[in-house]
N, C-alpha and C. Protein backbone atom coordinates (compact mmCIF):
# COMPACT_ATOMS: atom_id res chain seq x y z
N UNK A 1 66.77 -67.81 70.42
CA UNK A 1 68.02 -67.70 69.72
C UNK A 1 67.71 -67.42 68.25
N UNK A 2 68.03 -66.19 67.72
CA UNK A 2 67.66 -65.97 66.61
C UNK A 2 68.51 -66.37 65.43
N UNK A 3 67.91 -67.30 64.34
CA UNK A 3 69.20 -68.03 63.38
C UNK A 3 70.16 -68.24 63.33
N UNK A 4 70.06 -69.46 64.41
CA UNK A 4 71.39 -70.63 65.19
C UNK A 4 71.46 -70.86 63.29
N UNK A 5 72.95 -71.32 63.77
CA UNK A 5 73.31 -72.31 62.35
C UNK A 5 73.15 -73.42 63.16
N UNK A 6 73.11 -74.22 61.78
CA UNK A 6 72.59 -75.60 61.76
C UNK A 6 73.31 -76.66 61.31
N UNK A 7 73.83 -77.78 62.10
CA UNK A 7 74.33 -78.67 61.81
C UNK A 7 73.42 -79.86 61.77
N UNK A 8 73.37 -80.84 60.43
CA UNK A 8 72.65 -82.04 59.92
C UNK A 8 71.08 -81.87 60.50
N UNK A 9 70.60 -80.39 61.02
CA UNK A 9 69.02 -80.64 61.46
C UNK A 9 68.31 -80.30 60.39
N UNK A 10 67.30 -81.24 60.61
CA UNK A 10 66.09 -81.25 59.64
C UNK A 10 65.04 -80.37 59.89
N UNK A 11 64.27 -79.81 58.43
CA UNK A 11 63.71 -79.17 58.86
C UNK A 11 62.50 -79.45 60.02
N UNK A 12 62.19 -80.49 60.27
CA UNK A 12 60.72 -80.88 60.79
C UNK A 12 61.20 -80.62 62.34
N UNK A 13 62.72 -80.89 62.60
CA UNK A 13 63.58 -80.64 63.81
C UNK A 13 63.92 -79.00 64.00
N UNK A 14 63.96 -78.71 63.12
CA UNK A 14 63.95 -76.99 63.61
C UNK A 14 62.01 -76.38 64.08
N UNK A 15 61.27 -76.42 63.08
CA UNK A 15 59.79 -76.72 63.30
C UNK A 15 59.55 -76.80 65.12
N UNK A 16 60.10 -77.84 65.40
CA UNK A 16 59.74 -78.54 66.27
C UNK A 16 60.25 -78.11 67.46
N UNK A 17 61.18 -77.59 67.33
CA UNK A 17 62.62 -76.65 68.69
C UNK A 17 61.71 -75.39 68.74
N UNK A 18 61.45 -74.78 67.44
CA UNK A 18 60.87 -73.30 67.56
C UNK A 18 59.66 -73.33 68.39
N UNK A 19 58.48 -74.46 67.87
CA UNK A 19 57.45 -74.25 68.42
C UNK A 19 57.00 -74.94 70.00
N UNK A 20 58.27 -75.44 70.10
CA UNK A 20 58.33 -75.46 71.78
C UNK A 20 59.46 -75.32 72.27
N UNK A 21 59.67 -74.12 72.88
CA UNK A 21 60.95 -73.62 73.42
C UNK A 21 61.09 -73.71 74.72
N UNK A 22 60.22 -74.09 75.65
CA UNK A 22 60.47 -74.25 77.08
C UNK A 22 60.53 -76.20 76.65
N UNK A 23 61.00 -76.75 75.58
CA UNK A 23 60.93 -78.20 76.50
C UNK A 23 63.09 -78.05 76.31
N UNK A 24 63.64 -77.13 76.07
CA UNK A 24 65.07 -76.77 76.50
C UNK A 24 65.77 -77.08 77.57
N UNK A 25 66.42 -77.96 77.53
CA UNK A 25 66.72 -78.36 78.94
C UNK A 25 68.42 -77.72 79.26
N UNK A 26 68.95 -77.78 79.93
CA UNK A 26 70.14 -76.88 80.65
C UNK A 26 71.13 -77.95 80.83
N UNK A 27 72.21 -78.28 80.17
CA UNK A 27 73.02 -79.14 81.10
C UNK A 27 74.43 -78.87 80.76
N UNK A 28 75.40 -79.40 81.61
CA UNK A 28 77.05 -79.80 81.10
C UNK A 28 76.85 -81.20 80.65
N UNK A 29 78.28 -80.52 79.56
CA UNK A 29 78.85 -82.40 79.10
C UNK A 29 79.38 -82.50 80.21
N UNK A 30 79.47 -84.11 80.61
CA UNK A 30 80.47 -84.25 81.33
C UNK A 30 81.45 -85.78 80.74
N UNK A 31 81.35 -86.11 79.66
CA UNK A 31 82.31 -87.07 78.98
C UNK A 31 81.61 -86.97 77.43
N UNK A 32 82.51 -87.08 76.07
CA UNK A 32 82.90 -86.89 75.50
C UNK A 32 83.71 -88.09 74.27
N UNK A 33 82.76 -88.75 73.98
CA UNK A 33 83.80 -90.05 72.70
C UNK A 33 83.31 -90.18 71.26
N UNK A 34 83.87 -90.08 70.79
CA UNK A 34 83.57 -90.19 68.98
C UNK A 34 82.36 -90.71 68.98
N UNK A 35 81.53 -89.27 67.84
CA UNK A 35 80.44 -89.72 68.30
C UNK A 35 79.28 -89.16 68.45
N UNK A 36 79.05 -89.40 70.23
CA UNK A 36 78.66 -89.49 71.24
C UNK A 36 79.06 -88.27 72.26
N UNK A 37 78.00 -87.57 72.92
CA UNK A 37 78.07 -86.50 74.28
C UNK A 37 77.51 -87.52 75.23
N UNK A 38 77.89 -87.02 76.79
CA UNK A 38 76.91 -87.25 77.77
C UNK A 38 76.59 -85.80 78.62
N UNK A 39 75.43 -85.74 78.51
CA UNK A 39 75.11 -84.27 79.23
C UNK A 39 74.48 -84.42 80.67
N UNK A 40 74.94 -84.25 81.71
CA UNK A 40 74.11 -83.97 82.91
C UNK A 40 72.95 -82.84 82.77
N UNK A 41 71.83 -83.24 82.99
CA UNK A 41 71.03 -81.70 82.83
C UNK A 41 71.20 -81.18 84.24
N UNK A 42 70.84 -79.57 84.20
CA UNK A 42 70.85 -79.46 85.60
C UNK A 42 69.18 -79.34 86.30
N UNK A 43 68.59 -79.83 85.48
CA UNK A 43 67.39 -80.37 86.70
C UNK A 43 67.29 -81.58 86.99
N UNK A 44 68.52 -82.21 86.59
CA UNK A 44 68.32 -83.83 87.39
C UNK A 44 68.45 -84.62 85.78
N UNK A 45 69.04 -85.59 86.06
CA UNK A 45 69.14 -86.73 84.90
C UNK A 45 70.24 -86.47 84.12
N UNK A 46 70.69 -87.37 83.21
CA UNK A 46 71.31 -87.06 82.26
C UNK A 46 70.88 -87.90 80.77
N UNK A 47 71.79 -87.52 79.96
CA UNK A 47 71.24 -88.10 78.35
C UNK A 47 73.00 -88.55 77.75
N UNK A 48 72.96 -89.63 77.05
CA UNK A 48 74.00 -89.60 75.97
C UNK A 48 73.55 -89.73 74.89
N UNK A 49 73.88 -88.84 73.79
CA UNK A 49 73.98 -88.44 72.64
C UNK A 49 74.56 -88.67 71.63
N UNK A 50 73.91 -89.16 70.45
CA UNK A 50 74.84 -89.83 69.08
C UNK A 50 74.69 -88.14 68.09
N UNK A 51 75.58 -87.24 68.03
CA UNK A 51 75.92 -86.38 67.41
C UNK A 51 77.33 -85.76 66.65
N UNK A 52 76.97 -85.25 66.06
CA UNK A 52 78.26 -84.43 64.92
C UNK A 52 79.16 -83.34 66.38
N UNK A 53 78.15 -83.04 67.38
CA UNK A 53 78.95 -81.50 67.87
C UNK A 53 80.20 -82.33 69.05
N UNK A 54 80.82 -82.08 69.06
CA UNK A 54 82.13 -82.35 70.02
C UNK A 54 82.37 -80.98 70.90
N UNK A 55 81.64 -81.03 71.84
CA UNK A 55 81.78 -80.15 73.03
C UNK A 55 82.77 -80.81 74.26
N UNK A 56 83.50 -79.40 74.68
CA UNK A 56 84.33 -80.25 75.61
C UNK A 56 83.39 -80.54 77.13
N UNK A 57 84.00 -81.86 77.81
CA UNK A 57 83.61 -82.12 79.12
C UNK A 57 83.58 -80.48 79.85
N UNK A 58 82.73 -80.44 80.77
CA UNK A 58 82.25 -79.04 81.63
C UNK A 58 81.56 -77.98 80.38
N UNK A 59 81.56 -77.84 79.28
CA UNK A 59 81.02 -76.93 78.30
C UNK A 59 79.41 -76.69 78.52
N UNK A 60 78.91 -75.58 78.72
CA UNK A 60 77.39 -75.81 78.93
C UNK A 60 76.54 -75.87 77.46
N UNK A 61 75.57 -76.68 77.32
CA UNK A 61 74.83 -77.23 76.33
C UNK A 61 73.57 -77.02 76.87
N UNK A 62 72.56 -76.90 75.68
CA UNK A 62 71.20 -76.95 75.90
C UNK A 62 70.75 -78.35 75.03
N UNK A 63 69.96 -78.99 75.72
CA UNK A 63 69.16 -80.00 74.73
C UNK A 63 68.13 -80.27 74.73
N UNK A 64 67.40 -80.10 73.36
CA UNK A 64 66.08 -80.50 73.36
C UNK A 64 65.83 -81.68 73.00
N UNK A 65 64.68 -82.64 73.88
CA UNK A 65 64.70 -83.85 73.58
C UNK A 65 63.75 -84.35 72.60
N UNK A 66 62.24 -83.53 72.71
CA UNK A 66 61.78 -83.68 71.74
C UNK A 66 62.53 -83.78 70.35
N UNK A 67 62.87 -82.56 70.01
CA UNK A 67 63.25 -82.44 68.61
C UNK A 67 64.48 -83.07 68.66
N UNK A 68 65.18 -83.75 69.18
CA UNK A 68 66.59 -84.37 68.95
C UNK A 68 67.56 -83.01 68.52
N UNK A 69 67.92 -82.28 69.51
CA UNK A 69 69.06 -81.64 69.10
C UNK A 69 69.67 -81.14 70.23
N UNK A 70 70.82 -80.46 69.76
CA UNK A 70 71.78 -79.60 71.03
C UNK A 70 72.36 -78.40 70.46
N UNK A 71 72.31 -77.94 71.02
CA UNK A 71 72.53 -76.06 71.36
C UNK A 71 73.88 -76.05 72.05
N UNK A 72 74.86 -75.64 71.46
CA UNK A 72 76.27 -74.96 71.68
C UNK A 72 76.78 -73.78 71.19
N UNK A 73 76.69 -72.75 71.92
CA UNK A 73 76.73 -71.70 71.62
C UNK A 73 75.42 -71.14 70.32
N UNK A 74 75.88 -70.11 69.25
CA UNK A 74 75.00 -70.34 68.75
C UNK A 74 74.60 -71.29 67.17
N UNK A 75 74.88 -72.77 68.00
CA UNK A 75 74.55 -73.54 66.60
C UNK A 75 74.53 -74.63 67.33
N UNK A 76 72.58 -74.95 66.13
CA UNK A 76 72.31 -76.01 66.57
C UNK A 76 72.83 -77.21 66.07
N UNK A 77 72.93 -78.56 66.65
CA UNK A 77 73.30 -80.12 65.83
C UNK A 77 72.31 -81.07 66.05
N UNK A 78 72.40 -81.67 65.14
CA UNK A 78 71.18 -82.97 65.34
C UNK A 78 71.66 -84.03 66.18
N UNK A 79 70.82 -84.48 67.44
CA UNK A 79 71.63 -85.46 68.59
C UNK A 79 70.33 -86.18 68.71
N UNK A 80 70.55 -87.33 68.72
CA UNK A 80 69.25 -88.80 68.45
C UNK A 80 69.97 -89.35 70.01
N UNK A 81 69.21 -89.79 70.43
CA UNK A 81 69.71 -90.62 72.02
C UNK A 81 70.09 -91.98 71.98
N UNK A 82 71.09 -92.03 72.82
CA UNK A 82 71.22 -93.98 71.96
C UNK A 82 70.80 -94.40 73.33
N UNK A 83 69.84 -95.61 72.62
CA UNK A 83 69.03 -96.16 73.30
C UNK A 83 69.70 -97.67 73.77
């Protein structure tokens, strides 16, 4: 994806997306609360997410877990996992 905009990512988090691009994972939201995403990936599992992006439930998202972020359309946001 050539110069996603960028929401609250750091640089060490962009760094880090670029120089590994297969750890991208594929998923839908499937719920949605201030906040917070939950993404089903579609190779199995899911993640919830403390981020700025408000994607609707069914919207497809990419997330990388390393670098803490998510991919909606073309712009990235910074998403930390709540643990």
């Amino acid at each position: 994806m050539p110069n996603p905009t960028r929401i609250d990512v750091l640089p060490i988090q962009e760094a880090v997306a670029t120089a590994s691009p297969s750890a991208w994972r594929d998923g839908l939201v499937v719920s949605r609360e201030p906040g917070t995403i939950t993404v089903a990936h579609l190779d199995g599992g899911a993640s919830t997410l403390t981020t700025r992006a408000a994607p609707d439930p069914g919207e497809p998202v990419a997330v990388h877990p390393v670098a803490e972020l998510v991919a909606i359309g073309g712009v990235w946001y910074a998403a930390r996992p709540v643990r």
